[in-house]
Structures are given as C-alpha cells and as structure tokens.
Protein backbone atom coordinates (compact mmCIF):
# COMPACT_ATOMS: atom_id res chain seq x y z
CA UNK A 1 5.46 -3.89 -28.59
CA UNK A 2 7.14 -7.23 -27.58
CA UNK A 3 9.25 -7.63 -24.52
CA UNK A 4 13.48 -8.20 -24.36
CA UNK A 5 14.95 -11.76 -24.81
CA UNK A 6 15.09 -13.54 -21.21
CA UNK A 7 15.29 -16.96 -19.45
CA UNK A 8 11.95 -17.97 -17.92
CA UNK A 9 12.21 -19.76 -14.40
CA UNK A 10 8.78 -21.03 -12.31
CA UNK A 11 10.11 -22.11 -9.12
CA UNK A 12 8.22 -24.48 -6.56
CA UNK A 13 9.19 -23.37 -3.29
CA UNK A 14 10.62 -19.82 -1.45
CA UNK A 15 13.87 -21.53 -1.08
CA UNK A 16 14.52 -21.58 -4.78
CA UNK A 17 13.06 -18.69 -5.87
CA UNK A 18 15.68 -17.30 -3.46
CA UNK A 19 18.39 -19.40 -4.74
CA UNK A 20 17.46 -17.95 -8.38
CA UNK A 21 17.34 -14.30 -7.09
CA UNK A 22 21.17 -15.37 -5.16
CA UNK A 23 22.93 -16.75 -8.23
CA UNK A 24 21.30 -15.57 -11.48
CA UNK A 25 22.49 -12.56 -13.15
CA UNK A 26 20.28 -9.66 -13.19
CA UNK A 27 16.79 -11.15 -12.29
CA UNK A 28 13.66 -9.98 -11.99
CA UNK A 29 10.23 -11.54 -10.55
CA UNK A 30 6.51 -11.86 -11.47
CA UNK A 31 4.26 -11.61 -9.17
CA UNK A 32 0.97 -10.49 -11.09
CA UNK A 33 2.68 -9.26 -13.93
CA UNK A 34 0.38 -5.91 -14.17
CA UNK A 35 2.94 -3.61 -13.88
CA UNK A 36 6.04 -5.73 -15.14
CA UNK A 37 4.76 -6.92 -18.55
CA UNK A 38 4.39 -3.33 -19.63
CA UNK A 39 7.40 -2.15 -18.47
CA UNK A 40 9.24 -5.27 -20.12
CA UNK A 41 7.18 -4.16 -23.75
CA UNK A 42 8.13 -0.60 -23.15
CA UNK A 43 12.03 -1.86 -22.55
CA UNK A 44 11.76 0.30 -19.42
CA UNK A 45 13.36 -2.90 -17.65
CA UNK A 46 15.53 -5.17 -19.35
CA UNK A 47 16.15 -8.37 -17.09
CA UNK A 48 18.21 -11.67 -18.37
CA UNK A 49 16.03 -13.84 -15.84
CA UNK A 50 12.43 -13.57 -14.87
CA UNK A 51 11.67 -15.52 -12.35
CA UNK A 52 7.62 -16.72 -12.37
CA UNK A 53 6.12 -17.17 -8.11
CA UNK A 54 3.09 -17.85 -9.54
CA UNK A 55 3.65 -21.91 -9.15
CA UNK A 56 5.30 -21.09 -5.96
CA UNK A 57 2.21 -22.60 -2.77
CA UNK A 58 1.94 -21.10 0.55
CA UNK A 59 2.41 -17.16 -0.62
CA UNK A 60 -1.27 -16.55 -1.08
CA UNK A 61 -3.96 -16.64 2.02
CA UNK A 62 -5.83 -14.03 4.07
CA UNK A 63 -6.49 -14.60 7.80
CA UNK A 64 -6.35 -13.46 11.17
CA UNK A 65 -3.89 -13.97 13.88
CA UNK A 66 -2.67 -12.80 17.04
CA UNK A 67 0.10 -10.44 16.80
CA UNK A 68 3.34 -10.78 18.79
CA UNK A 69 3.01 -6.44 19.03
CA UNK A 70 -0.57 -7.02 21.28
CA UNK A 71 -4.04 -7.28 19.59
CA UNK A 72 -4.53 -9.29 16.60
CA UNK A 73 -3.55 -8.82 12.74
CA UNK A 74 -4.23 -9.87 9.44
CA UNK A 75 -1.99 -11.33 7.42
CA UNK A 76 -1.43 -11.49 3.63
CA UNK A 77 0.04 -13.85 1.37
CA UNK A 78 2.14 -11.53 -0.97
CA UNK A 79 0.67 -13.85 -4.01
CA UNK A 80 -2.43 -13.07 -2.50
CA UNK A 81 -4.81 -11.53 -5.80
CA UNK A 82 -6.48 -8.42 -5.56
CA UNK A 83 -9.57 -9.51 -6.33
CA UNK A 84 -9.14 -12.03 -3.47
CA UNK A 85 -8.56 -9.11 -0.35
CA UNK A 86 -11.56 -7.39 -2.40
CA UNK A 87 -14.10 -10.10 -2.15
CA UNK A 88 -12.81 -11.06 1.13
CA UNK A 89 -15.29 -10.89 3.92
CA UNK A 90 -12.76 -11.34 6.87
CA UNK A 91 -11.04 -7.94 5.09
CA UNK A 92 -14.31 -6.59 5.16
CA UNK A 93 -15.01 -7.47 8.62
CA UNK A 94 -11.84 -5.96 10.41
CA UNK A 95 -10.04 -3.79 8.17
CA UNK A 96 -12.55 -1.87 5.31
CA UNK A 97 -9.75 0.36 4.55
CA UNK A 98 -8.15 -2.12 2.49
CA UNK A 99 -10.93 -2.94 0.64
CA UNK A 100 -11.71 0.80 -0.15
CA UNK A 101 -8.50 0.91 -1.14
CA UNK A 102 -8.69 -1.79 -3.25
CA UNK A 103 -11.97 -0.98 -5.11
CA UNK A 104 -9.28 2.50 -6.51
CA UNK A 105 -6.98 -0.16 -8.02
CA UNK A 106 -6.99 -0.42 -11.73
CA UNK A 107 -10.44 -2.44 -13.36
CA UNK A 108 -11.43 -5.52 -12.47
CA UNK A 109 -9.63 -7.28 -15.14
CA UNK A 110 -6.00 -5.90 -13.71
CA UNK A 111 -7.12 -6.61 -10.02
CA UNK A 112 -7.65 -10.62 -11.42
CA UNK A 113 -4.43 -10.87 -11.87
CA UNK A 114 -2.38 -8.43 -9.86
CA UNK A 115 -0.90 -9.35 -6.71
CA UNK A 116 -0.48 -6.95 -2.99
CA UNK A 117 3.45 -8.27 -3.28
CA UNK A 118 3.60 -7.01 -6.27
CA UNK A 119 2.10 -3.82 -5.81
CA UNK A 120 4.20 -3.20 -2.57
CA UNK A 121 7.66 -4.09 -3.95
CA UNK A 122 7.03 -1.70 -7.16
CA UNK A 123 6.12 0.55 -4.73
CA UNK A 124 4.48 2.97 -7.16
CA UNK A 125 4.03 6.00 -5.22
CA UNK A 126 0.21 6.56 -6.14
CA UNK A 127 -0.97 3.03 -5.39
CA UNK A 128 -3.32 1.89 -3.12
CA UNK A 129 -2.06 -1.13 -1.25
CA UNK A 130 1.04 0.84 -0.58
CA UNK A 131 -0.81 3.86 0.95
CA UNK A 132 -3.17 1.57 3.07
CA UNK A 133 -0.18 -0.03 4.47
CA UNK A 134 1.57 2.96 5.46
CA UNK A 135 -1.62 4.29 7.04
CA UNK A 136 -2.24 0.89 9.04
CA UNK A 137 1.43 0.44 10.31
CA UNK A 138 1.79 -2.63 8.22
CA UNK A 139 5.27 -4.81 8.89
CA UNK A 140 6.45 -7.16 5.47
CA UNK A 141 8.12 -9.92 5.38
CA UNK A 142 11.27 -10.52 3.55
CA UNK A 143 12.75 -14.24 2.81
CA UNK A 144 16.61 -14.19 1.70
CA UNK A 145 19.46 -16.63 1.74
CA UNK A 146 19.84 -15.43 5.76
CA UNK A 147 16.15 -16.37 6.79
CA UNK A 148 13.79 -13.74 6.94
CA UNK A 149 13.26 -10.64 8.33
CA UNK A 150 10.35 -8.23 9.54
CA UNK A 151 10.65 -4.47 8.00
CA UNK A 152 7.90 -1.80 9.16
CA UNK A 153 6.37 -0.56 6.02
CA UNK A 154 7.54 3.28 7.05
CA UNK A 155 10.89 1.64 6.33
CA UNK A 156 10.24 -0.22 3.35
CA UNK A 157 10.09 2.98 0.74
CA UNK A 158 13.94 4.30 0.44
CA UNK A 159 13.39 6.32 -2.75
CA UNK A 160 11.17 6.41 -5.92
CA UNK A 161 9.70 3.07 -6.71
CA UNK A 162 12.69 1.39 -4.62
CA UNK A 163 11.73 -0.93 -1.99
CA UNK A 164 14.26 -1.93 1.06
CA UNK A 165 15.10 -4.95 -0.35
CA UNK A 166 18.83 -6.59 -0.87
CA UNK A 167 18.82 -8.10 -4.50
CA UNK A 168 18.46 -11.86 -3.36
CA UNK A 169 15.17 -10.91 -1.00
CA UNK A 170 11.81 -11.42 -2.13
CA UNK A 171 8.70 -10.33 0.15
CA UNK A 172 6.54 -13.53 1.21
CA UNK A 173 3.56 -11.73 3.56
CA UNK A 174 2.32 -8.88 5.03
CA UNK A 175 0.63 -8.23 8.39
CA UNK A 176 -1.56 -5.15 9.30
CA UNK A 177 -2.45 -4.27 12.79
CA UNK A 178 -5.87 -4.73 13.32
CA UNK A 179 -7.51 -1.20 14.94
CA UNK A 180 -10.57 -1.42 17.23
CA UNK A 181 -13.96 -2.41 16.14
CA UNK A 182 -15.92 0.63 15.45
CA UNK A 183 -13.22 2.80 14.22
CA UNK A 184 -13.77 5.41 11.58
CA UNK A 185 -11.88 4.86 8.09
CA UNK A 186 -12.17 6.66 4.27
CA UNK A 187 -9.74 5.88 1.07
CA UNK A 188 -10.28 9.03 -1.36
CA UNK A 189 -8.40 10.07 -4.52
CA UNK A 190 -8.17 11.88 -7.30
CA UNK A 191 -7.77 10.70 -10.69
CA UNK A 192 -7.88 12.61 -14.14
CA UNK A 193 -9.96 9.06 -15.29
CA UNK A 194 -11.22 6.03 -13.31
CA UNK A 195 -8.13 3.52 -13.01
CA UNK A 196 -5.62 5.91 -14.09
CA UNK A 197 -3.02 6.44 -11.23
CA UNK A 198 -3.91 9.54 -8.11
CA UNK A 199 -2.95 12.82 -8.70
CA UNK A 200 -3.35 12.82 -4.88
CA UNK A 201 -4.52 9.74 -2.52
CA UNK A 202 -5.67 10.06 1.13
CA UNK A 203 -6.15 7.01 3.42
CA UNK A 204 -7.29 8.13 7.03
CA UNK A 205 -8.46 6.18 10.62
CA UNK A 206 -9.87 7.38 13.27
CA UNK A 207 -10.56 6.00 16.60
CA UNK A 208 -12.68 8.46 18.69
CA UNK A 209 -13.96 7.71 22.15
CA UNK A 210 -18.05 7.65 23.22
CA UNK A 211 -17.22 11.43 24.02
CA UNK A 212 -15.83 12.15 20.88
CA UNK A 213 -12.42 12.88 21.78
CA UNK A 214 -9.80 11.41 19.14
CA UNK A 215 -7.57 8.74 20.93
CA UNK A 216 -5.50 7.57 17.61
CA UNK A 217 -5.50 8.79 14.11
CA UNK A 218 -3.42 7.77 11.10
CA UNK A 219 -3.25 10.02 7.64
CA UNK A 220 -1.24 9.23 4.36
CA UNK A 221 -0.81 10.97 1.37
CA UNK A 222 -0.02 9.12 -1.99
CA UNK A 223 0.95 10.42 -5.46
CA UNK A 224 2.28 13.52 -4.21
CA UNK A 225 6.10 13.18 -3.69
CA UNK A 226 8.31 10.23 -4.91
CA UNK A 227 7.28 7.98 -1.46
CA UNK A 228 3.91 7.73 0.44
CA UNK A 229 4.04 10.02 2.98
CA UNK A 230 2.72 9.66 6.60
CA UNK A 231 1.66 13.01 8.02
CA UNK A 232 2.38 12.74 11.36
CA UNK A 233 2.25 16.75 11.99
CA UNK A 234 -1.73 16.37 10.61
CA UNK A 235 -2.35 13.11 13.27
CA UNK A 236 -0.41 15.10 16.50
CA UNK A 237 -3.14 17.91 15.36
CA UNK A 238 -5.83 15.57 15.80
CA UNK A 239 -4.78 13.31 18.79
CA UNK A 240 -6.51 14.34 22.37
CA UNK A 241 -8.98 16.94 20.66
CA UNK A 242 -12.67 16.69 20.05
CA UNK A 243 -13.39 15.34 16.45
CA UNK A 244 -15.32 17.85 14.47
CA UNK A 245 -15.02 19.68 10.67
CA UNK A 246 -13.22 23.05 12.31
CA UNK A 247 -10.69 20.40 13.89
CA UNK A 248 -10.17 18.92 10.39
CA UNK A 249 -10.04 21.38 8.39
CA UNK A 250 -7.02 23.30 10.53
CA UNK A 251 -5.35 20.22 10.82
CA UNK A 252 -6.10 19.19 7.08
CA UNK A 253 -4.41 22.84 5.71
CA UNK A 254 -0.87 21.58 6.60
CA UNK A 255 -1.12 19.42 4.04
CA UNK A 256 -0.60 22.78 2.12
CA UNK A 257 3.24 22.45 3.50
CA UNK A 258 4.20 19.01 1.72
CA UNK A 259 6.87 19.30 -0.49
CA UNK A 260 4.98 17.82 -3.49
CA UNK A 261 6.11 17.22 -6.84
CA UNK A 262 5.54 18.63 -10.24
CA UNK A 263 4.47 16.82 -13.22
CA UNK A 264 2.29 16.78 -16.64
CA UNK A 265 -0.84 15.96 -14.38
CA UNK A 266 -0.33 18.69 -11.70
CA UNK A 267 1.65 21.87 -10.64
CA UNK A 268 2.92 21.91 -6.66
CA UNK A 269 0.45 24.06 -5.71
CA UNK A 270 -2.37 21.83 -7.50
CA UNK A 271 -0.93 18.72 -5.58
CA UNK A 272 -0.89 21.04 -2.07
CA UNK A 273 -4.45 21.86 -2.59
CA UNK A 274 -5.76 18.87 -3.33
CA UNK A 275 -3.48 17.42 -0.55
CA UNK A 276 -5.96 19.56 2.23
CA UNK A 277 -8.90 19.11 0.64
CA UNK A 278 -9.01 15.38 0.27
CA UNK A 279 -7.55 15.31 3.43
CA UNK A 280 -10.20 17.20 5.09
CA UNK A 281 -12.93 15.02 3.21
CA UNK A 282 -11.87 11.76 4.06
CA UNK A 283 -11.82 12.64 7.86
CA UNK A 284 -15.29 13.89 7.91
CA UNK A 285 -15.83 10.63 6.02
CA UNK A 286 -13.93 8.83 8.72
CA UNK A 287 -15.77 10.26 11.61
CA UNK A 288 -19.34 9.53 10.16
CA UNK A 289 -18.26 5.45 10.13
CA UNK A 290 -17.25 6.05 14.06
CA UNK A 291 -19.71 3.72 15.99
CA UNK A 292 -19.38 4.05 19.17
C-alpha cells in the first residue's frame, strides 16, 4: 500500500507551522506518524499538504511547574515521545498513572516514535494518553493565528476522533494536575491481543484519608462509546464514604448504565460488563497503592 500524492512541509518554528495550517489547502500534520502513515496507505485520509513538527524545537520536554489553578503540574511537550514520559522518572515520581498508561500503548517500537500530541488530537477513543488525561483533569494547549488558548481536556473530545480544534490550531503542550503524594492509582484494559486497541479501558485515582474515608476520586472509561467518558455518577458514589470492595463494587455496577457501543469486538452488553468489572478491579488496585 503506498500513500496519496502530497506536498511535504518541515517547518522550524510554531509560528509557521501555523501559518501552513492558515493558508494551505487541506493540510494535515505529523506528529509521530503512528497513526497517520497508515491511514494515508489505507487512503482513509487524503491531504494535499502534510505538514512535518518533527524539526519544529521547544514542543518536546517533561517537567514540573507550579500551576496558576493551586498545587503544581506537569507539563508535556506535545512532540514529547512516548517512550520519553515512559522512561521518565519525574512521571514516575508524581504521576504513575501516566506511565501505566503508557506501558498499554502499542510495542515499544510504535511508542519510539509516537508522540502524546499526536495521540490526543487523533483522539482515538480507546487510547491511553487520552483516557489518562481525562481522568487527571488535564488542560491542552492550542497555538493559532490568535495566540493560544487553554481548553480542559473534558472539552477537547466533540465527537468521534474529532478534537476541539479550529483548522489553523495545532496543540503545543499539555499540563496535568499533579494529585497528592500517596494517592492510589490503576490503568487496566482489555484487549483481544497485547497492543491491539481496548475493548474497554479504566483509569482510576484515589485519594483516601489516614481513616480511610475517600476525599477525591476520578474514573474514566475508554473504548466504550465514540469519546472517553468521565463517570462522574461512579466518583459522587465514592466521594465522603469509607473505601472498601462492597463500596466499589456498588459504585462500579453503574458502569452497567453507559450507553456503549456495538462493534465486531463486542456486543453492548459485553462492553457494560466489562465496563463494572474493570472498573471495580482497578479501584481495589487503586486503594492497595494508598499510602497514607
């Protein structure tokens, strides 16, 4: 399979990568290029401009900063590799989700070369990166011809695979809010194969106080319906009440409520099902990495 005929551009700086995205006729980036290239050999897009960020400095970093919201964040370069956030200690240190998260993308070989931008602004429903960042409140970055702007990630899905970017935007960073040290975190999913995309995905925190009373949670479900979904009914279920399995479990069974999708992989009912049970699993996984 060989990609469509297009004009190649490798910009130097934001500004002209936006200019490109401004004045070009039906662009398209590359970030990684692990889910574009196949999508351009499969003709599932057919761009006359693809415009390369890869040559592009000051998009990929990983470090901690204070955050104008209180507390302190991390903050991504959206050229920022997967392999990078993997490997990185500081991600380690303050915000393991991620990295569990990150350890479900792909192999090795596609986390080389893929990117968190790119992940985000595909916006596969199933991925990782996406569902971590709903879970963790994450707020992206957007540069345009009108400066740039801060959208909270709940706002960032508007439909299937369509982020809420204009045409001429590109995302440049992302910063998570960093939860207290000692709070309780678990990524699970389920896959028909290792590195094949979720049937269902469940990212979870927990921040329980020495007397085991939940003060904050945070549950999101991926691969089931055409966005991530934040399950805000599961978290007011959990908030103010003493962590323990029966407390999960009830809360975990409205997951059995989503309004999941059908597909080759799995019936609505399948998706429901798994929904509460991984649910339910990664918050007794969540709880045992409490340390109070």
């Amino acid at each position: 399979m060989k990609p469509p005929p297009f004009s190649y551009h490798d910009p130097r700086t934001v500004a002209e990568a936006v200019s490109l995205l401004s004045t070009l006729e039906n662009p398209k980036l590359l970030a990684g290029g692990q889910s574009l290239m196949p999508m351009l050999n499969m003709r599932f897009v057919l761009p006359d401009h693809v415009i390369d960020l890869g040559k592009i400095d000051g998009l990929a970093y990983i470090r901690e900063a204070p955050s104008k919201e209180g507390g302190n964040a991390l903050e991504i370069g959206a050229m920022t590799r997967q392999r990078d956030i993997e490997f990185s200690e500081l991600i380690a240190a303050k915000h393991p989700l991620l990295r569990e998260g990150i350890l479900n993308v792909g192999h090795r070989q596609t986390r080389n070369r893929g990117t968190i931008g790119g992940s985000l602004c595909h916006l596969d429903p199933a991925a990782e990166q996406v569902l971590v960042c709903l879970a963790s409140d994450a707020i992206v970055t957007a540069a345009g011809p009108n400066g740039e702007r801060a959208i909270p990630f709940r706002e960032f899905p508007l439909a299937y695979m369509t982020p809420n970017l204009e045409p001429d935007e590109m995302l440049i960073g992302i910063k998570i809010p960093l939860w207290p040290a000692g709070h309780g975190y678990s990524f699970l999913e389920f896959a028909r194969r290792h590195g094949d995309f979720a049937v269902v995905s469940v990212a979870a925190l927990l921040d329980v106080d020495a007397g085991g009373i939940i003060k904050r949670a945070a549950v999101a479900l991926g691969g089931v319906a055409a966005v991530p979904l934040r399950m805000d009914a599961v978290e007011a279920r959990l908030v103010g009440q003493k962590a323990s399995e029966e407390l999960f479990r009830d809360a975990a069974e409205i997951c059995r409520a989503i309004d999941a999708v059908a597909d080759v992989h799995a019936t609505v009912e399948y998706r429901q099902h798994l929904a509460a049970v991984l649910t339910r699993r990664a918050l007794v996984q969540a709880l045992a990495k409490v340390k109070r």
